[in-house]
Protein backbone atom coordinates (compact mmCIF):
# COMPACT_ATOMS: atom_id res chain seq x y z
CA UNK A 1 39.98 -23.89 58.33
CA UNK A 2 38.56 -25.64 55.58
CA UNK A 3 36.38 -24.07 53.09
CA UNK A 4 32.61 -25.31 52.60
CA UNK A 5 31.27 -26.37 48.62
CA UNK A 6 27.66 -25.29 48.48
CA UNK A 7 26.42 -27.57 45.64
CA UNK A 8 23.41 -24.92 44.76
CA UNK A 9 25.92 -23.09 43.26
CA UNK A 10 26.99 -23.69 39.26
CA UNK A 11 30.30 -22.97 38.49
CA UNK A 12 30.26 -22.67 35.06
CA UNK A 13 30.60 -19.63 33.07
CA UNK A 14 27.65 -19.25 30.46
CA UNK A 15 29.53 -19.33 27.01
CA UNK A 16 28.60 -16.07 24.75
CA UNK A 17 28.35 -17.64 21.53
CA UNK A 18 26.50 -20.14 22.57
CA UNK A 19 23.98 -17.28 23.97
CA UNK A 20 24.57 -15.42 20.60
CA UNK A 21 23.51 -18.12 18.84
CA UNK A 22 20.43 -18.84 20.62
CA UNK A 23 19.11 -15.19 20.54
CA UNK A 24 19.85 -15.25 17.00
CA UNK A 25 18.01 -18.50 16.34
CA UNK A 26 14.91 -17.41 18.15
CA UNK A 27 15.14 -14.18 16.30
CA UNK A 28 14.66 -16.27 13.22
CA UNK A 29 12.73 -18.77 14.05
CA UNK A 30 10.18 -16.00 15.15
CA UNK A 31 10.20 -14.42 11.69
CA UNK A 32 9.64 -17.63 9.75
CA UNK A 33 6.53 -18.13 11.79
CA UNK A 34 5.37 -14.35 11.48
CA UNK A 35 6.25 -14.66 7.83
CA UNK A 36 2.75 -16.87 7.59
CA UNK A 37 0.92 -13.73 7.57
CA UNK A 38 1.27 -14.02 4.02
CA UNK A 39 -1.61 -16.33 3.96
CA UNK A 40 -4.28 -14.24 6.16
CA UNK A 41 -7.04 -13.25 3.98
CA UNK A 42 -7.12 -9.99 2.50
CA UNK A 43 -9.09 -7.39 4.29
CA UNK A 44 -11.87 -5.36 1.95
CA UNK A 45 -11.32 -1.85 3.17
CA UNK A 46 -7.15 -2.26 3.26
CA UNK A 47 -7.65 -3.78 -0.65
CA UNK A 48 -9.72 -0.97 -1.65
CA UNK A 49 -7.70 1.64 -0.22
CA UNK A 50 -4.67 0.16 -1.91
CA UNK A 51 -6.36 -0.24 -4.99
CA UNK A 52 -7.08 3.60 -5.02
CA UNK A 53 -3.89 4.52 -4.15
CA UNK A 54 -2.32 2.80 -7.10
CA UNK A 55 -4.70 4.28 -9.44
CA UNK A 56 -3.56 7.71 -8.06
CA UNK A 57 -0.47 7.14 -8.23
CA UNK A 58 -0.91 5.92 -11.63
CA UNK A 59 -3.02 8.97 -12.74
CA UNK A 60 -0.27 11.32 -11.12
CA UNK A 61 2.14 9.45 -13.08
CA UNK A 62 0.06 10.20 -16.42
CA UNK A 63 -0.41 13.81 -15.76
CA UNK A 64 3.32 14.19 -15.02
CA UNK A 65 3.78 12.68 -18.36
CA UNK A 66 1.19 14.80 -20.39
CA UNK A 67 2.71 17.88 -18.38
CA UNK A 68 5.99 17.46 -19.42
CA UNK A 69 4.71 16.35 -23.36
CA UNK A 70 2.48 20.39 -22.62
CA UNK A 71 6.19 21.71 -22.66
CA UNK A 72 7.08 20.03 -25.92
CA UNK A 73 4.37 20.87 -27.62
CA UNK A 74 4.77 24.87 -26.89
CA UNK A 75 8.02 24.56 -27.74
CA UNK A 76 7.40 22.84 -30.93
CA UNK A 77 10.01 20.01 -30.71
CA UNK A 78 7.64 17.17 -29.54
CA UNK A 79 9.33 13.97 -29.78
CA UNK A 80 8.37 10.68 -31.37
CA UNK A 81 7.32 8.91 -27.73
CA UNK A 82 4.89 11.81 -27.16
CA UNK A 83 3.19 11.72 -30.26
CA UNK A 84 2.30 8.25 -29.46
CA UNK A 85 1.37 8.87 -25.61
CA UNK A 86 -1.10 11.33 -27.02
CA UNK A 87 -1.96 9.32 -30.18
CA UNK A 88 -2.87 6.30 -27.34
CA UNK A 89 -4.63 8.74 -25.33
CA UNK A 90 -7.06 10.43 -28.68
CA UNK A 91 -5.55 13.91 -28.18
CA UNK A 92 -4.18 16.11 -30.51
CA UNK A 93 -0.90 17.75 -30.25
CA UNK A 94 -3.22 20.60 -28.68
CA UNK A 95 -1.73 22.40 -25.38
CA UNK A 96 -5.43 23.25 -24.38
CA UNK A 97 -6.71 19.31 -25.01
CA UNK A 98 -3.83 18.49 -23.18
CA UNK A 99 -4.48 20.68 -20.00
CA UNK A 100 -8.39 19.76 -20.21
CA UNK A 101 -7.08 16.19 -20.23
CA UNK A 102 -4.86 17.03 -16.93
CA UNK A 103 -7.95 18.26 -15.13
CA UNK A 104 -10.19 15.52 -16.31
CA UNK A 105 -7.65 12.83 -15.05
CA UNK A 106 -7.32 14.97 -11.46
CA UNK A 107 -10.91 15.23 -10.71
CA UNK A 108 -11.21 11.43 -11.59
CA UNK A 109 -9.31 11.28 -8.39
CA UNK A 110 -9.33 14.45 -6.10
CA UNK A 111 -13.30 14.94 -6.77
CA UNK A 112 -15.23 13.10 -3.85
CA UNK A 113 -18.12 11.64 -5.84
CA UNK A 114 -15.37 10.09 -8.57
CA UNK A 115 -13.60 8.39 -5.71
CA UNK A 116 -16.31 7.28 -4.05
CA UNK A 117 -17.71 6.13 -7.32
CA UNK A 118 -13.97 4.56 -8.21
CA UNK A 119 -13.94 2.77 -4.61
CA UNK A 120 -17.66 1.57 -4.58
CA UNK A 121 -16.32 -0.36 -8.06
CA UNK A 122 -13.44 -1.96 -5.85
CA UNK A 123 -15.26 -3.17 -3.37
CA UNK A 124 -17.97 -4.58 -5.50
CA UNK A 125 -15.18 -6.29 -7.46
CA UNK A 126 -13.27 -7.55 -4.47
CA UNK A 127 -15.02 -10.68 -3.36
CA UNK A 128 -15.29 -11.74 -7.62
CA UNK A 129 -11.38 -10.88 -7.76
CA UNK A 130 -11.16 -13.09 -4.45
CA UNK A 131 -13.26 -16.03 -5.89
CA UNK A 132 -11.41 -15.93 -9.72
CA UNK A 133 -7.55 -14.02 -9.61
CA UNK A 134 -7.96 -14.79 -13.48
CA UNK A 135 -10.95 -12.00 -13.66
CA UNK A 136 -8.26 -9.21 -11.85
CA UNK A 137 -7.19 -6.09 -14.14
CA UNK A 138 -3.75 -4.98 -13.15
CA UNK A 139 -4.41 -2.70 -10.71
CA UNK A 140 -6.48 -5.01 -8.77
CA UNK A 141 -3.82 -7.91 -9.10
CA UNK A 142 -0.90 -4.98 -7.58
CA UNK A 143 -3.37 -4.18 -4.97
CA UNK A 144 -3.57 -7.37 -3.65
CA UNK A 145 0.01 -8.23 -3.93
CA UNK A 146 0.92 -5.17 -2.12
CA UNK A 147 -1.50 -6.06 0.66
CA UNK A 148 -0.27 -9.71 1.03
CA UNK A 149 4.35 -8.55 0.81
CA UNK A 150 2.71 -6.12 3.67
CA UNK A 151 1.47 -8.80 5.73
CA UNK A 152 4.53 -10.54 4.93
CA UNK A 153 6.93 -8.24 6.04
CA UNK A 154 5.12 -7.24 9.12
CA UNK A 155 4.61 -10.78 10.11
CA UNK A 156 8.20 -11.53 9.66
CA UNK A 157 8.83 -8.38 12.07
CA UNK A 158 6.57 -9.07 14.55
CA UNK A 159 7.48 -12.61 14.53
CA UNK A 160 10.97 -12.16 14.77
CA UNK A 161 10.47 -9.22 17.35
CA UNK A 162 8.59 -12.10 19.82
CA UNK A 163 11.11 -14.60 19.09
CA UNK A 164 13.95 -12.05 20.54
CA UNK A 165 11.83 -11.25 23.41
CA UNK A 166 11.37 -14.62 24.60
CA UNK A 167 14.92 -15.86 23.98
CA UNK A 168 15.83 -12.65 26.21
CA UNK A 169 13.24 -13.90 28.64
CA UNK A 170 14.09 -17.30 28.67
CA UNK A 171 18.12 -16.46 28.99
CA UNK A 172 17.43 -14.54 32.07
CA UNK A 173 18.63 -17.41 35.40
């Protein structure tokens, strides 16, 4: 009895390299593409927000510092970097100035009127910061860099994400 050849049939073994390599090229190819998020435009309300949490962060940083200068000065052993923190800052070597100064720089950003005053300046900033980068102060400049890296990395994720989904899709017979 002699055996029948159906010709629909392939008879070839798909290589898995070659299959690794194509996953792993869509993959990348995906997140070059996504990585153009980089260059959407910069939303108003995400800059703002980002703008105030740098400045909190900042301000926590500061009160950490004048905190830790409070010690030094009740112990009487304050050191030549903290005289020149407070020197910067116009306080004396004072632990009450230096607490009043602590609660001065948290309500500037815990009291609701201060941040809304603090984000009303952002956003009234935002489109002359947009127009003219030279005009931006630093924490305007980090803002927006933060925004855009972001965009950037979610872009590249989402991109490359896709790109493995549709090399999976397309490797399916």
């Amino acid at each position: 009895m002699a055996t029948q050849i159906n010709p629909s049939m392939t008879y070839y073994q798909p290589n898995p390299a070659a299959e690794r390599k194509r996953k792993i090229g869509a993959t990348l190819a995906g997140g070059l593409i996504g990585m153009n998020a980089y260059y959407l435009p910069v939303n108003k309300d995400i800059f703002v927000q980002r703008a105030f949490d740098i400045t909190k962060e900042q301000t926590q940083a500061q009160i950490a510092t004048l905190a830790k200068i409070a010690k030094e000065v009740d112990k009487k052993s304050i050191t030549t970097e903290s005289k020149m923190i407070l020197q910067e800052m116009g306080l004396p070597e004072d632990v009450n100035a230096i607490a009043q100064k602590c609660i001065e720089l948290d309500n500037n950003i815990t009291d609701t009127y201060s941040v809304k005053n603090l984000k009303d300046k952002f956003k009234k900033n935002y489109d002359t910061f947009r127009k003219q980068p030279s005009l931006m102060d630093k924490t305007s400049n980090e803002a927006f860099r933060a925004v855009k890296k972001t965009k950037f990395k979610w872009g590249a994720g989402i991109g490359a994400t896709i790109g493995l989904a549709l090399s999976l899709l397309t490797s399916r017979e």
